[in-house]
N, C-alpha and C. Protein backbone atom coordinates (compact mmCIF):
# COMPACT_ATOMS: atom_id res chain seq x y z
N UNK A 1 8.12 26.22 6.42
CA UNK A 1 8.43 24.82 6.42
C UNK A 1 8.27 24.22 7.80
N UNK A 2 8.51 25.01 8.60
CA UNK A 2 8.60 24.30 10.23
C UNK A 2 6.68 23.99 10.77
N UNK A 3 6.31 24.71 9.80
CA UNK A 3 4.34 24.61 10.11
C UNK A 3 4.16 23.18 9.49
N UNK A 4 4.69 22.83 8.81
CA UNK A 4 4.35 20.98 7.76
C UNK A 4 4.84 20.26 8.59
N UNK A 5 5.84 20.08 9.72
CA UNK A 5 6.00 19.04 10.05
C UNK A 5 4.91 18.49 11.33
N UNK A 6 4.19 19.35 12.23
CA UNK A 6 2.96 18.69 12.87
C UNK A 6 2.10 18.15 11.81
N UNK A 7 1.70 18.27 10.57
CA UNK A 7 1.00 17.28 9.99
C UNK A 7 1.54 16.18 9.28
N UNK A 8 3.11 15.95 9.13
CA UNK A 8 3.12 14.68 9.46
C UNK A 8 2.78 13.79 9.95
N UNK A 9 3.00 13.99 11.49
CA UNK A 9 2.49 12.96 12.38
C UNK A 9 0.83 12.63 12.37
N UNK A 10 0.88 10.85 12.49
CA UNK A 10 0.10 10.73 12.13
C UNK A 10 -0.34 9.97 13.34
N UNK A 11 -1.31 9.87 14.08
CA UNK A 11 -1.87 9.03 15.32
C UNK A 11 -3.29 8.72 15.18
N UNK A 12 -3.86 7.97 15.99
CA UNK A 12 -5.13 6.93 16.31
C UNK A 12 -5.87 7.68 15.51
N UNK A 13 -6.26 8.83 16.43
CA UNK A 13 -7.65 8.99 15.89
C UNK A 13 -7.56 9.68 14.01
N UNK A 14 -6.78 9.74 13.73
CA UNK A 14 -6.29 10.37 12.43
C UNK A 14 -6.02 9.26 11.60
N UNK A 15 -5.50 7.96 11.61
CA UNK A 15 -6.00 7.05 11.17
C UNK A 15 -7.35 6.39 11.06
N UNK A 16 -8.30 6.40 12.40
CA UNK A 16 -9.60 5.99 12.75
C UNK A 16 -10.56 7.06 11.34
N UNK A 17 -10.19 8.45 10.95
CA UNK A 17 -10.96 9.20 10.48
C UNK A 17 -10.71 8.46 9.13
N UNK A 18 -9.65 8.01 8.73
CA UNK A 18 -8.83 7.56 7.30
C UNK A 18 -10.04 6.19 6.77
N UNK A 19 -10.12 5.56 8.05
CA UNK A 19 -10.52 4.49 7.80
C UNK A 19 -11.78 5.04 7.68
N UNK A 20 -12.67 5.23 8.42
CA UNK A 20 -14.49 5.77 8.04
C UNK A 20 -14.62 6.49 7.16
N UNK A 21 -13.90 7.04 6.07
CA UNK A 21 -13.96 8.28 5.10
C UNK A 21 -13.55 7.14 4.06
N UNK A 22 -12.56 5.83 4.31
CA UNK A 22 -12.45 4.64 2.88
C UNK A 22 -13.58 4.01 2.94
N UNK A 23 -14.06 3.75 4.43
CA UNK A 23 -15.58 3.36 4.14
C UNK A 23 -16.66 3.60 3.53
N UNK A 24 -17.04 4.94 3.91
CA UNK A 24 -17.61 5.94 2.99
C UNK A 24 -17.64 5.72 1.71
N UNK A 25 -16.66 5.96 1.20
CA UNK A 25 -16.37 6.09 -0.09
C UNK A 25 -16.84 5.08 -1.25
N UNK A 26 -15.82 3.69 -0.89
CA UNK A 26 -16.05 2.73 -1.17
C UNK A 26 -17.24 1.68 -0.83
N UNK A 27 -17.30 1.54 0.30
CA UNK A 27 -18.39 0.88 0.88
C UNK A 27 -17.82 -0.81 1.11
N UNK A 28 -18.45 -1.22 2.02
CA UNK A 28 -17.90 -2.32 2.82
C UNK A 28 -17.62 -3.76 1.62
N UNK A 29 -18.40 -3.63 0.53
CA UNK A 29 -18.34 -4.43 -0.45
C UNK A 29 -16.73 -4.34 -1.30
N UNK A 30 -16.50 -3.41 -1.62
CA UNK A 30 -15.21 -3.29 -2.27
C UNK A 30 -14.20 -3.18 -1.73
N UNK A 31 -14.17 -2.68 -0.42
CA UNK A 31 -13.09 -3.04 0.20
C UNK A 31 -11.86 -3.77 -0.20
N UNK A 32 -12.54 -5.19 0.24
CA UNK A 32 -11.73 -6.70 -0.10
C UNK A 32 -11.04 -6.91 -1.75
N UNK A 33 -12.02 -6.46 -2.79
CA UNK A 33 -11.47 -6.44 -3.92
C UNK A 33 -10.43 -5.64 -4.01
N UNK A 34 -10.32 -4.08 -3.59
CA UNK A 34 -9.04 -3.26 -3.48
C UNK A 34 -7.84 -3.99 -2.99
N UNK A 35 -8.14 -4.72 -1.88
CA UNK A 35 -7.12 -5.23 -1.29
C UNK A 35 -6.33 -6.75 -2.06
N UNK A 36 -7.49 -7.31 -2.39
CA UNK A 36 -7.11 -8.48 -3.14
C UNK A 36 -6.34 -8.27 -4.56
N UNK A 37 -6.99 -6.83 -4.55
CA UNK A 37 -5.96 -6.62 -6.61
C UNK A 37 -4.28 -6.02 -5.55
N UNK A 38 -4.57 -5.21 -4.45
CA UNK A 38 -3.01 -4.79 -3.96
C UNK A 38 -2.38 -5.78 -3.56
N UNK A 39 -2.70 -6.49 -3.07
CA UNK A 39 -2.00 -8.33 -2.72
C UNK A 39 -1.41 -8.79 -3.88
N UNK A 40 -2.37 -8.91 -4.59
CA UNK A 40 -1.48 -9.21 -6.24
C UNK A 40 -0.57 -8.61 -6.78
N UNK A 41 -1.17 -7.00 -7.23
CA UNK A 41 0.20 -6.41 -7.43
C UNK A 41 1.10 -6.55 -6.78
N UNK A 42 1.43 -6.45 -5.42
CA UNK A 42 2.63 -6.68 -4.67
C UNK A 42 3.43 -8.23 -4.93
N UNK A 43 2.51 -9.26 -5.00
CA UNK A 43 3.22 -10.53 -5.75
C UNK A 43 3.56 -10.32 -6.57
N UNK A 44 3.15 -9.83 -7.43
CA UNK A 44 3.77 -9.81 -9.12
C UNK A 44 4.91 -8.83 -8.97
N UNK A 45 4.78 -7.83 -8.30
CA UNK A 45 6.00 -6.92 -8.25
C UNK A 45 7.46 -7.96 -6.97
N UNK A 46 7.38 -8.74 -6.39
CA UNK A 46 8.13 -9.28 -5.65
C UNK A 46 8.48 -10.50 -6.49
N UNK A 47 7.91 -11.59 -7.69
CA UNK A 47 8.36 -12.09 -8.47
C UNK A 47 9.38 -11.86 -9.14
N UNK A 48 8.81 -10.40 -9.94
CA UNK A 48 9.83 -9.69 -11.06
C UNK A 48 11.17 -9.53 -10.60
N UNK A 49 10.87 -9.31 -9.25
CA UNK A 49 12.07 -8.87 -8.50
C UNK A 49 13.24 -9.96 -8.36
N UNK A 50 12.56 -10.85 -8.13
CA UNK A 50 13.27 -12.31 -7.78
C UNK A 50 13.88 -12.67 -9.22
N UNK A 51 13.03 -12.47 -9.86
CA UNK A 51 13.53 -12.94 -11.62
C UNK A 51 14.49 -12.05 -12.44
N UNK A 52 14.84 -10.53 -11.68
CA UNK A 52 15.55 -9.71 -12.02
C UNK A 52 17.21 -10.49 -11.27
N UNK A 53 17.21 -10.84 -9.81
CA UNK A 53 17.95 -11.40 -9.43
C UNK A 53 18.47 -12.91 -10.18
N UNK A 54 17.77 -13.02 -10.38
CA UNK A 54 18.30 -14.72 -10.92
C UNK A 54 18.82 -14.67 -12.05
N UNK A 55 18.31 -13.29 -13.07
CA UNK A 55 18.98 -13.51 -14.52
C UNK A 55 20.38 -12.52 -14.16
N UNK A 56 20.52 -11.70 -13.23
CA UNK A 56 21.86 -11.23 -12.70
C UNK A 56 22.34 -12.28 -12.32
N UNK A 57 21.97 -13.09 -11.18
CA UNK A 57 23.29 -14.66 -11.22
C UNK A 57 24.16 -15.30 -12.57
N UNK A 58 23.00 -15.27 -13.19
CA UNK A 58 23.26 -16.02 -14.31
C UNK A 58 24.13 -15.60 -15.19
N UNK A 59 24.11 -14.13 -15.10
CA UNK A 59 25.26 -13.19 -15.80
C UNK A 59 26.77 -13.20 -15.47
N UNK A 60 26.74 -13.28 -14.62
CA UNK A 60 28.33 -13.28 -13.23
C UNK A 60 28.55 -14.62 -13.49
């Protein structure tokens, strides 16, 4: 267990590799769409959230 925690850490150039290997993959075109559907999901999931709160007010 004490060997897993140096690959935790995560720094520059180990991010820098993260990013040219999503490039790769995906390619500079899709990118933006990945990101634009995770933008959304994250709205829609921070709505629900808000609407989970409000029908708890309403309960109390």
């Amino acid at each position: 267990m004490i060997l897993a925690i140096p690959f935790l850490a995560i720094g520059p150039w180990q991010i820098a590799v993260i990013v040219v290997l999503v490039l790769l993959l995906f390619g500079g075109k899709k990118i933006p769409e990945l990101m634009r559907g995770l933008g959304s999901g994250i709205k829609e999931f921070k709505d629900a959230s808000k609407e989970d709160d409000k029908l708890e007010e309403k309960k109390d």
